[in-house]
N, C-alpha and C. Protein backbone atom coordinates (compact mmCIF):
# COMPACT_ATOMS: atom_id res chain seq x y z
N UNK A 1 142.01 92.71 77.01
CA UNK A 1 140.81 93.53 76.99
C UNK A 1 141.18 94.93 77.44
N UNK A 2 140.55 96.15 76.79
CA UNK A 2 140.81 97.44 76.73
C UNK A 2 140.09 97.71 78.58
N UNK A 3 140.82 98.26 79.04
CA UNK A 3 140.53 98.88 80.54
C UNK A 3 139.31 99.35 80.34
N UNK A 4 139.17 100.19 79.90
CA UNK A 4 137.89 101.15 79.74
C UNK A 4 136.25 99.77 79.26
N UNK A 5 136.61 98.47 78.53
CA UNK A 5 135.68 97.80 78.42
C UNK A 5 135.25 97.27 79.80
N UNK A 6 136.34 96.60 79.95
CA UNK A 6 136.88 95.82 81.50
C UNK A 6 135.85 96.62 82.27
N UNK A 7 135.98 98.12 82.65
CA UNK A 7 135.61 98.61 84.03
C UNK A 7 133.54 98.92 83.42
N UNK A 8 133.57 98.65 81.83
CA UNK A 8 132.20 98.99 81.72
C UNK A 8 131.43 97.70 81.87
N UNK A 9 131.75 96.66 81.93
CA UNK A 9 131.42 94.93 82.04
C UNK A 9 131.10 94.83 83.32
N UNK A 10 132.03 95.21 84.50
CA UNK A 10 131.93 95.12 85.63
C UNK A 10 130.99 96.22 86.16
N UNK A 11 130.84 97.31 85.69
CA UNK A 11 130.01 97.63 86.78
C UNK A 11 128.43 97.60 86.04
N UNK A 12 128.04 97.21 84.92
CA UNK A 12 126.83 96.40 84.79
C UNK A 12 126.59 95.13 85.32
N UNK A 13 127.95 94.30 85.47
CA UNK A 13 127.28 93.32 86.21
C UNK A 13 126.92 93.51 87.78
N UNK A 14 127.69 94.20 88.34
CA UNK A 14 127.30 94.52 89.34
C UNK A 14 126.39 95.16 89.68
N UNK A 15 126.35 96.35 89.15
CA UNK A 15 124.74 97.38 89.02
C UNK A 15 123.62 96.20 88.79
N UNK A 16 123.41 95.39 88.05
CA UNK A 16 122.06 94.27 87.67
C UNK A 16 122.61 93.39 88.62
N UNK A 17 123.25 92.72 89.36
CA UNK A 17 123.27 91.86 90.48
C UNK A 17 122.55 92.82 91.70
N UNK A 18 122.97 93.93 91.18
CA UNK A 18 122.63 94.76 92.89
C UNK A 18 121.34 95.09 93.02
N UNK A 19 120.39 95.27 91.72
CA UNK A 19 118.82 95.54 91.63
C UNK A 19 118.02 94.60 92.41
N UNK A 20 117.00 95.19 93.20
CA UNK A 20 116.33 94.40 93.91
C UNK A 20 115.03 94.50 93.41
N UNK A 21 113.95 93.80 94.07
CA UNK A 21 112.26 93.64 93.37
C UNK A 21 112.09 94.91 93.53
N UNK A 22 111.19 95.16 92.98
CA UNK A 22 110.28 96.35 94.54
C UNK A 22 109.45 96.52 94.93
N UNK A 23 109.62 95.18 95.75
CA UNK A 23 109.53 94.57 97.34
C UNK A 23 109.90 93.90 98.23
N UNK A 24 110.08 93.96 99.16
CA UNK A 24 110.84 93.08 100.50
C UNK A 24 110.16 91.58 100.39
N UNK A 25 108.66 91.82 100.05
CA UNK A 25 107.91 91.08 100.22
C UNK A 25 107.58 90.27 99.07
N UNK A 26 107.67 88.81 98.92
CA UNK A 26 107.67 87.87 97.95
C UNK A 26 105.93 87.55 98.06
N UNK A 27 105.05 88.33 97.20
CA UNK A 27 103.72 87.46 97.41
C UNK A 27 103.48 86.17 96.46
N UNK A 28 104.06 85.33 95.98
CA UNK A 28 104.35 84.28 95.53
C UNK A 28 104.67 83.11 96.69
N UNK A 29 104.99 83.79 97.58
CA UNK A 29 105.19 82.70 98.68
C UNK A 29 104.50 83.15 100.13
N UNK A 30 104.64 82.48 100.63
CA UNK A 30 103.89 82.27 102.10
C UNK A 30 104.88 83.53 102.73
N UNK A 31 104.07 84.62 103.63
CA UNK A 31 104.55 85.69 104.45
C UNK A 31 104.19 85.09 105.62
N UNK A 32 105.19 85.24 106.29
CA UNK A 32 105.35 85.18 107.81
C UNK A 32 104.46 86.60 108.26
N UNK A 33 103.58 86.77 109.06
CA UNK A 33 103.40 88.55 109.71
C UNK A 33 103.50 88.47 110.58
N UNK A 34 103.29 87.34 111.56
CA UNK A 34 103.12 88.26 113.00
C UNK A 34 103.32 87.00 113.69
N UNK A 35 103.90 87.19 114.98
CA UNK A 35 103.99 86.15 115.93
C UNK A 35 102.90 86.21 117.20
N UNK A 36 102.42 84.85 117.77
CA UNK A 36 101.66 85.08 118.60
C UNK A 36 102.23 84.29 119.97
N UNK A 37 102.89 85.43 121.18
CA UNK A 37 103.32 84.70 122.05
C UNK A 37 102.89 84.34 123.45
N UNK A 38 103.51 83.67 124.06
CA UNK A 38 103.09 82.46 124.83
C UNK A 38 101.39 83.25 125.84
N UNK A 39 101.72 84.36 125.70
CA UNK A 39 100.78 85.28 126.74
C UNK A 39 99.46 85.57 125.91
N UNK A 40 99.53 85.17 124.49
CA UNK A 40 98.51 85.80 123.34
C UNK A 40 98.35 86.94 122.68
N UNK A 41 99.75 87.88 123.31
CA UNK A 41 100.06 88.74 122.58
C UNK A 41 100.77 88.74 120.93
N UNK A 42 99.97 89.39 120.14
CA UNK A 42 100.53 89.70 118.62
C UNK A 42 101.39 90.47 118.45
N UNK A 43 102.82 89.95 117.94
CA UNK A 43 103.73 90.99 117.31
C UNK A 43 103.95 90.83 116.14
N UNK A 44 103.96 91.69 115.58
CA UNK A 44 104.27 92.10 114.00
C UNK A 44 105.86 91.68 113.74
N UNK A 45 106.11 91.00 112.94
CA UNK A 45 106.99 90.54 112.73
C UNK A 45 107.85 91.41 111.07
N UNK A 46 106.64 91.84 110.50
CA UNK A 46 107.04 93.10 108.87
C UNK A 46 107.29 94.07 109.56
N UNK A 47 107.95 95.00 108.73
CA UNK A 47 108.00 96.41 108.90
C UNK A 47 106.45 96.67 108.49
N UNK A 48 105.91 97.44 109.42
CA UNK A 48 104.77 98.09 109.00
C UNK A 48 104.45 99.32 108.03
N UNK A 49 105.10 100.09 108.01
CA UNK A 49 105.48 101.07 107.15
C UNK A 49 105.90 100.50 105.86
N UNK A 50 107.04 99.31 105.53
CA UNK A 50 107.45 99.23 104.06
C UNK A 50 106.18 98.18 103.69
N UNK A 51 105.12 97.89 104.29
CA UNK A 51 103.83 96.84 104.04
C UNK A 51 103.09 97.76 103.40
N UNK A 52 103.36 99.14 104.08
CA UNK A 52 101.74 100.10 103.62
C UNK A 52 101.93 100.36 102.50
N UNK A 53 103.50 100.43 102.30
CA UNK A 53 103.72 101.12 101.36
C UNK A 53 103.54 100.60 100.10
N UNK A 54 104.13 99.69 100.45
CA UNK A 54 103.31 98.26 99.07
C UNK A 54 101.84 98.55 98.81
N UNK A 55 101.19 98.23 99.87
CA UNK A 55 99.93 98.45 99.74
C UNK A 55 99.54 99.65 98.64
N UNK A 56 99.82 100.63 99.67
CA UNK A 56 99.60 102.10 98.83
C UNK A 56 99.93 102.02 97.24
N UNK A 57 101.08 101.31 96.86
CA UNK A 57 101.83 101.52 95.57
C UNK A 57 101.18 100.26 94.86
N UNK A 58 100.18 98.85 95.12
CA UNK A 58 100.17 98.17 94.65
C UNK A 58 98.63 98.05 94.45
N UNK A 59 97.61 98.89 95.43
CA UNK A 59 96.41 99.01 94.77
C UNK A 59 96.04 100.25 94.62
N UNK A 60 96.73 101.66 94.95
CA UNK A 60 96.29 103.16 94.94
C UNK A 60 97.09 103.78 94.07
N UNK A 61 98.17 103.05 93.41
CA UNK A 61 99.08 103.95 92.20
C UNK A 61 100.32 105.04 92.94
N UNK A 62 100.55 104.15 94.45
CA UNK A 62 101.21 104.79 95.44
C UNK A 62 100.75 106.34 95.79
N UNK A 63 99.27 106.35 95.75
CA UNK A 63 98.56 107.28 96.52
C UNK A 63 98.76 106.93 97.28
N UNK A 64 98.99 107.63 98.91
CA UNK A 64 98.69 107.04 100.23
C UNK A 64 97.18 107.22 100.56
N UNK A 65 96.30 106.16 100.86
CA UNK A 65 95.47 105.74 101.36
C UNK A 65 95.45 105.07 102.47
N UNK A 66 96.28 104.44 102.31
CA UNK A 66 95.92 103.45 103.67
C UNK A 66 97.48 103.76 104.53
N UNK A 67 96.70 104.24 106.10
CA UNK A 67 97.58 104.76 106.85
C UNK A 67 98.15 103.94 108.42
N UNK A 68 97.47 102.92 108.17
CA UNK A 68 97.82 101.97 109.85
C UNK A 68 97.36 100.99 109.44
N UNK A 69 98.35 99.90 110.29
CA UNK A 69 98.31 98.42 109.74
C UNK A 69 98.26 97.88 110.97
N UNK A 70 96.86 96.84 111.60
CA UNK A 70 96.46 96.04 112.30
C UNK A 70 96.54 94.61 112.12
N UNK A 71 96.44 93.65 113.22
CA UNK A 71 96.02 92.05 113.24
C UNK A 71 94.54 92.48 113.94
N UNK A 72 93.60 92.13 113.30
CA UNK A 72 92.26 91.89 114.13
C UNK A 72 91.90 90.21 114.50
N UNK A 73 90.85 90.26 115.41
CA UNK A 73 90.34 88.87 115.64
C UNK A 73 89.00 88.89 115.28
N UNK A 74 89.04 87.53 114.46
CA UNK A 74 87.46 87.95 113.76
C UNK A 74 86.39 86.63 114.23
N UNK A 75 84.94 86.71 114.36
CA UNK A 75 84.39 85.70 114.21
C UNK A 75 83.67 85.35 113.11
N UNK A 76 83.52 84.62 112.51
CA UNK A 76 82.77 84.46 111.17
C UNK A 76 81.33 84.51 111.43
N UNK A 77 80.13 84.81 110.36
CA UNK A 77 79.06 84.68 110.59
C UNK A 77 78.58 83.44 109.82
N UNK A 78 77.16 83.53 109.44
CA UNK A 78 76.74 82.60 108.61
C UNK A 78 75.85 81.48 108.88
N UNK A 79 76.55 80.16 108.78
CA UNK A 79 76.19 79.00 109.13
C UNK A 79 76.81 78.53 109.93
N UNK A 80 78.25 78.72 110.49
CA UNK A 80 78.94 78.62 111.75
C UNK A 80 79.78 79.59 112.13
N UNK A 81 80.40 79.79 113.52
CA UNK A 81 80.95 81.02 113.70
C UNK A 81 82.26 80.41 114.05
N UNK A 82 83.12 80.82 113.13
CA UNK A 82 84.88 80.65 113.41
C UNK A 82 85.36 81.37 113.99
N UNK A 83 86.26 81.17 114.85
CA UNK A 83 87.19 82.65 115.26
C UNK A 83 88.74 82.35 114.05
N UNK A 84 89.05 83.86 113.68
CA UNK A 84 90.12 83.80 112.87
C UNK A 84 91.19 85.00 112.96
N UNK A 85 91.99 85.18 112.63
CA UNK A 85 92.63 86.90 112.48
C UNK A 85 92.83 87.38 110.82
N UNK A 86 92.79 88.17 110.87
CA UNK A 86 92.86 89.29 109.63
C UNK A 86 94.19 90.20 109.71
N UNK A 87 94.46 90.32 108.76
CA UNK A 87 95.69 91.51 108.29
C UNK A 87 94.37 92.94 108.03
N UNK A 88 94.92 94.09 108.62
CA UNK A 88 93.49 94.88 108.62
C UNK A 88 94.48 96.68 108.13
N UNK A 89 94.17 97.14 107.22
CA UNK A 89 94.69 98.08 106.80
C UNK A 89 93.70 99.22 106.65
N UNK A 90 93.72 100.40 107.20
CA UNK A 90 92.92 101.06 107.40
C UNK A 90 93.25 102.69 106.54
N UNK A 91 92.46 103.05 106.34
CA UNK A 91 92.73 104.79 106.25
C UNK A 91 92.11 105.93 106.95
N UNK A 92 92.87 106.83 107.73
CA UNK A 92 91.94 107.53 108.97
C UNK A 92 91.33 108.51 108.21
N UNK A 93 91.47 108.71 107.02
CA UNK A 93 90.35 110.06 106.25
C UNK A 93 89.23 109.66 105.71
N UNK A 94 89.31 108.01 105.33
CA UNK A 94 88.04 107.57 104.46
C UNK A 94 87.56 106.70 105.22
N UNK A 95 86.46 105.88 105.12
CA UNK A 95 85.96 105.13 105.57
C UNK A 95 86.26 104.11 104.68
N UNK A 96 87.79 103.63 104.74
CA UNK A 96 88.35 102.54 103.87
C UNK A 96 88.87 101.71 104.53
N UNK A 97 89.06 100.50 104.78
CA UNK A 97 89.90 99.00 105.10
C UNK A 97 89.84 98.15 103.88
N UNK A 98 91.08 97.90 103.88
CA UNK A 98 91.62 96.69 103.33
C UNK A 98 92.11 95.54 104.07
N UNK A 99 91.13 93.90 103.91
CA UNK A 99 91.80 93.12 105.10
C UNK A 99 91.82 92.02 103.98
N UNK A 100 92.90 90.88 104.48
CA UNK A 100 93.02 89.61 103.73
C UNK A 100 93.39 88.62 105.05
N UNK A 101 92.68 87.46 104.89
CA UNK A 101 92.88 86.09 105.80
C UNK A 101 94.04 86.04 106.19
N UNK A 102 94.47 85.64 107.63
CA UNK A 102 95.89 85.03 108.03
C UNK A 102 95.74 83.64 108.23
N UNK A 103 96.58 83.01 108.07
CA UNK A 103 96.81 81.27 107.99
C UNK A 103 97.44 81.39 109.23
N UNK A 104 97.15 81.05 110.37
CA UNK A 104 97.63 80.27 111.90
C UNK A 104 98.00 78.66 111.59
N UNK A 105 99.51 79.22 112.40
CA UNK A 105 99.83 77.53 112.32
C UNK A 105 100.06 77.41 113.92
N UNK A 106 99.97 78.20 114.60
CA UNK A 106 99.99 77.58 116.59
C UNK A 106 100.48 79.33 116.64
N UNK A 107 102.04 79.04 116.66
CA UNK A 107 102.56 80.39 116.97
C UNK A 107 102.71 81.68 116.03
N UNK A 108 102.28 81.44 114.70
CA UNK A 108 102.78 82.33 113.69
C UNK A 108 101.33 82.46 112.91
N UNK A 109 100.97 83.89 112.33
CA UNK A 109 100.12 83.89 110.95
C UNK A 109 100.80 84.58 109.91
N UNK A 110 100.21 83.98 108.70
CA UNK A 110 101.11 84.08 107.57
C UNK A 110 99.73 84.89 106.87
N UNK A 111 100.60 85.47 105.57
CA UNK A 111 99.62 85.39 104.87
C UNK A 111 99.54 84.07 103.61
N UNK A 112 98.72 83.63 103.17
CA UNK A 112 99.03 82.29 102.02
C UNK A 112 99.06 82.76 100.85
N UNK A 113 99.66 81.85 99.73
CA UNK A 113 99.62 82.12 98.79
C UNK A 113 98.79 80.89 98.03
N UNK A 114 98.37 81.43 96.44
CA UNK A 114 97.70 80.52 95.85
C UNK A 114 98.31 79.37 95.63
N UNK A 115 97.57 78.39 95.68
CA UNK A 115 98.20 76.86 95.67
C UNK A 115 99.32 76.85 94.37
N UNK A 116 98.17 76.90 93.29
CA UNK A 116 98.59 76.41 92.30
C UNK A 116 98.32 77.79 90.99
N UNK A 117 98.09 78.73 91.52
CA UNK A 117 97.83 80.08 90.56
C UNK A 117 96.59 80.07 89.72
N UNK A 118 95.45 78.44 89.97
CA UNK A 118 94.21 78.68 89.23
C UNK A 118 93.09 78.79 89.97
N UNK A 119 93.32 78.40 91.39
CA UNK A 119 92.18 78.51 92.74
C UNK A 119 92.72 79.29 93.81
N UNK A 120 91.50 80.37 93.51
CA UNK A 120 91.20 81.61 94.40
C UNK A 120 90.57 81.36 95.60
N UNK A 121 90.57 81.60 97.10
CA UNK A 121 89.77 81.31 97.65
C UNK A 121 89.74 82.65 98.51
N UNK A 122 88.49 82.83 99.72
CA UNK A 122 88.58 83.91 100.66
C UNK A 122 90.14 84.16 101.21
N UNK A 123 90.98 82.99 101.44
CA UNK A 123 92.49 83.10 102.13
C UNK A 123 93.22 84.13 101.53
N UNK A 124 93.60 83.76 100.34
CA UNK A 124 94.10 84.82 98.84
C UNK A 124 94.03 86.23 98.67
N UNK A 125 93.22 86.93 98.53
CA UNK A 125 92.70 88.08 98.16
C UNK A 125 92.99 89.10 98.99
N UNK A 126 93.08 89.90 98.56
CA UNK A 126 92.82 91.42 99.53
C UNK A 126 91.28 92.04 99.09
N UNK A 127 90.13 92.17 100.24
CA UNK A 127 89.35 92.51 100.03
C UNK A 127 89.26 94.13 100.80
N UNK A 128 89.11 94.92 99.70
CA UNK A 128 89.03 96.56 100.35
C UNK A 128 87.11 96.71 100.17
N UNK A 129 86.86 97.27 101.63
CA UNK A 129 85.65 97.84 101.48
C UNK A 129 85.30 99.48 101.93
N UNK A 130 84.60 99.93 101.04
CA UNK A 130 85.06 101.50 101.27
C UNK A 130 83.32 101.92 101.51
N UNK A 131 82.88 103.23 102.31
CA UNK A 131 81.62 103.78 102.11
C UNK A 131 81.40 104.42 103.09
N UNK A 132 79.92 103.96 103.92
CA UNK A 132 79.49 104.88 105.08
C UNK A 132 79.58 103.63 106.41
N UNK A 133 79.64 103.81 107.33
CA UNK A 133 80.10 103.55 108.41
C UNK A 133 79.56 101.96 108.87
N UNK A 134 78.33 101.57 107.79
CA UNK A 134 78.35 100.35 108.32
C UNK A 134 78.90 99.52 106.90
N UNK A 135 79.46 99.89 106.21
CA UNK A 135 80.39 99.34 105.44
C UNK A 135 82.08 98.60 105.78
N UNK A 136 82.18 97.45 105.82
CA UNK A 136 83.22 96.68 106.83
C UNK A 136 83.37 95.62 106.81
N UNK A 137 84.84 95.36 106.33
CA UNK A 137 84.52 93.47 106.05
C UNK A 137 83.87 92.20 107.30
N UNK A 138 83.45 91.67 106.50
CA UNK A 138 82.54 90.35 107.21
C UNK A 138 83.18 88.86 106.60
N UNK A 139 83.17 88.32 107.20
CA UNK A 139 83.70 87.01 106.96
C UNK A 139 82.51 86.08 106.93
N UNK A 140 81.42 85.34 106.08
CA UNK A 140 80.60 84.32 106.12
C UNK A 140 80.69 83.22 105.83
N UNK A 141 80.59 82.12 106.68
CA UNK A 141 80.58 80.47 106.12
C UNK A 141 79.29 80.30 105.17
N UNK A 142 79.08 79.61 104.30
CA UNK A 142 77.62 79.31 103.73
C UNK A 142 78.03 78.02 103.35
N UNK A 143 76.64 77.45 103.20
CA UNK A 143 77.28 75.78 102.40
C UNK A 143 77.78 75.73 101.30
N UNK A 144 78.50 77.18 100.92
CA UNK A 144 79.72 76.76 99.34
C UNK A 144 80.91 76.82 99.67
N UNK A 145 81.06 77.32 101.17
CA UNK A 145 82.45 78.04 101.15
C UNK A 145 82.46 79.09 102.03
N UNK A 146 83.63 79.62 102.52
CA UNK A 146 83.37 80.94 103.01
C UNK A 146 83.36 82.28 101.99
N UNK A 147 83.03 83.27 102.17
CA UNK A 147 83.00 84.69 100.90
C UNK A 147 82.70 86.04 101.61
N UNK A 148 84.06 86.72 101.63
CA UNK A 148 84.02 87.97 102.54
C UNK A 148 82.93 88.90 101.80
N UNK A 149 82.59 89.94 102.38
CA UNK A 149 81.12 91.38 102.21
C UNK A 149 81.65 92.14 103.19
N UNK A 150 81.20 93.05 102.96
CA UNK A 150 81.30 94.17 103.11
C UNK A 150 79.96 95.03 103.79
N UNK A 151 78.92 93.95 104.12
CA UNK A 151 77.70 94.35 104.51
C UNK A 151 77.56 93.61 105.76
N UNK A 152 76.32 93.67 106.28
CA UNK A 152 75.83 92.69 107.62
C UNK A 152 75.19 91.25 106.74
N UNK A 153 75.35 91.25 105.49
CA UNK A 153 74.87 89.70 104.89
C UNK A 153 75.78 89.67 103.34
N UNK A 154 75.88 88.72 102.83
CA UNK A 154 76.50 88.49 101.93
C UNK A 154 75.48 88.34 100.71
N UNK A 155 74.32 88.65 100.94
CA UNK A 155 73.51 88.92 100.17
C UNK A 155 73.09 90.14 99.51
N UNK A 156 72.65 89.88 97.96
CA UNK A 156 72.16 92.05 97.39
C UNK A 156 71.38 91.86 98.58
N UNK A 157 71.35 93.59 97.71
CA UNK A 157 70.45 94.63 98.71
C UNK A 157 69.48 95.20 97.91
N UNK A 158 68.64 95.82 98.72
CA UNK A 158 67.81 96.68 97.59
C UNK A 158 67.99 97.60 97.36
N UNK A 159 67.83 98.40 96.04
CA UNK A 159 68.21 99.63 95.78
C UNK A 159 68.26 100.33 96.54
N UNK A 160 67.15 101.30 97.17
CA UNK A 160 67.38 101.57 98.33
C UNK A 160 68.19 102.10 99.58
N UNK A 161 68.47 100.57 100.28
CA UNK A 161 69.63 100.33 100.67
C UNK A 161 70.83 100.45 100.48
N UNK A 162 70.93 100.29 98.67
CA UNK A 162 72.28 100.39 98.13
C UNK A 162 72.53 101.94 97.99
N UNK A 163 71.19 103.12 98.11
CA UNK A 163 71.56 104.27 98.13
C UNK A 163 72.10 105.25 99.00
N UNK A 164 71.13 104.62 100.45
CA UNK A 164 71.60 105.23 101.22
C UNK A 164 72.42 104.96 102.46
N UNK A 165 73.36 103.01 102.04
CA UNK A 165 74.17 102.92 102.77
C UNK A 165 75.38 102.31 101.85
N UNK A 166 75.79 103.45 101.25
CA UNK A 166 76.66 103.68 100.45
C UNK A 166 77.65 102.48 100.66
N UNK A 167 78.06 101.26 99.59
CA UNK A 167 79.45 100.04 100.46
C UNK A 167 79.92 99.85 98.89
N UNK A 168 81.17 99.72 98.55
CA UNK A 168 81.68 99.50 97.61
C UNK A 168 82.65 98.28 98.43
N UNK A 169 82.52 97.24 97.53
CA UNK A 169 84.00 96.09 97.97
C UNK A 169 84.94 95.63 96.33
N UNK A 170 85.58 95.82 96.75
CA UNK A 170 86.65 95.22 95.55
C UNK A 170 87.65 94.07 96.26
N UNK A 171 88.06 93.08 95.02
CA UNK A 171 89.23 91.71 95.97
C UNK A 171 90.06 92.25 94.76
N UNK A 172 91.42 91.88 95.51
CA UNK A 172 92.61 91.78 94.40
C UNK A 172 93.44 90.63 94.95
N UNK A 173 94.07 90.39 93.63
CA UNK A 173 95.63 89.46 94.22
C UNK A 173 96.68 90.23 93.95
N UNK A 174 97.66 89.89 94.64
CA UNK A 174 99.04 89.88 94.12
C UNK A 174 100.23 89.44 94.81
């Protein structure tokens, strides 16, 4: 084989062995985020910065929007009140968060992934809620299920209401 083929074989295979996703982060599988230790303190276990950045690049078209990345503790409303934590992504110019469910197994929350890629549930999703100040995710049990809002009820509103307390929510996967 001619040298000059030789050295062009090798460094495509190497160049395409060396390509990575782009992301650190496999959302196809279960994420580890954060550890919770013996004292009840939360540590972040991601880089927080290469998370946002995903973020930013995977629902804003790598606009930066969202500028600080939290664990909150939440209680659910509804028909019973859970305590749970949230992955909580915020932006300090808008009145924007983006939060999705953490799965606790004792010491660790993850984020989950879909079982089987045809059932969605509240766990799954990234729900962003954007508007005026009482716009903010909510977590509700009801007798179907739980189903995050973005309001003080998971119920419409009346026009009205919808005018002058401005709440937009969107869910995504990925």
């Amino acid at each position: 084989m001619k040298p000059t083929v030789f050295l062009i074989l090798l460094i495509s295979f190497f160049g395409c062995s060396a390509q990575k996703s782009d992301s650190k982060f496999d959302f196809d599988k279960r994420i580890k985020i954060a550890h919770i230790t013996t004292n009840g303190k939360i540590e972040f276990i991601i880089d927080n910065v290469d998370f946002l950045n995903i973020l930013n690049q995977k629902l804003y078209k790598g606009e930066k929007m969202l500028d600080r990345l939290t664990i909150e503790n939440g209680v659910s409303s509804g028909i019973k009140e859970v305590p749970f934590h949230y992955l909580s992504a915020i932006s300090i110019t808008k009145n924007l968060q983006v939060v999705r469910y953490l799965i606790s197994d004792g010491e660790n929350l993850y984020l989950d992934v879909v079982a089987n890629g045809e059932f969605f549930s509240f766990e799954t999703f990234f729900v962003a809620c954007e508007g005026t100040s009482v716009c903010s995710p909510r977590l509700f049990y009801t007798n179907n299920g739980c189903i995050w809002s973005c309001r003080e009820s998971y119920n419409c509103v009346s026009p009205e209401q919808a005018e002058s307390d401005k709440c937009s929510i969107t869910t995504t996967l990925f």
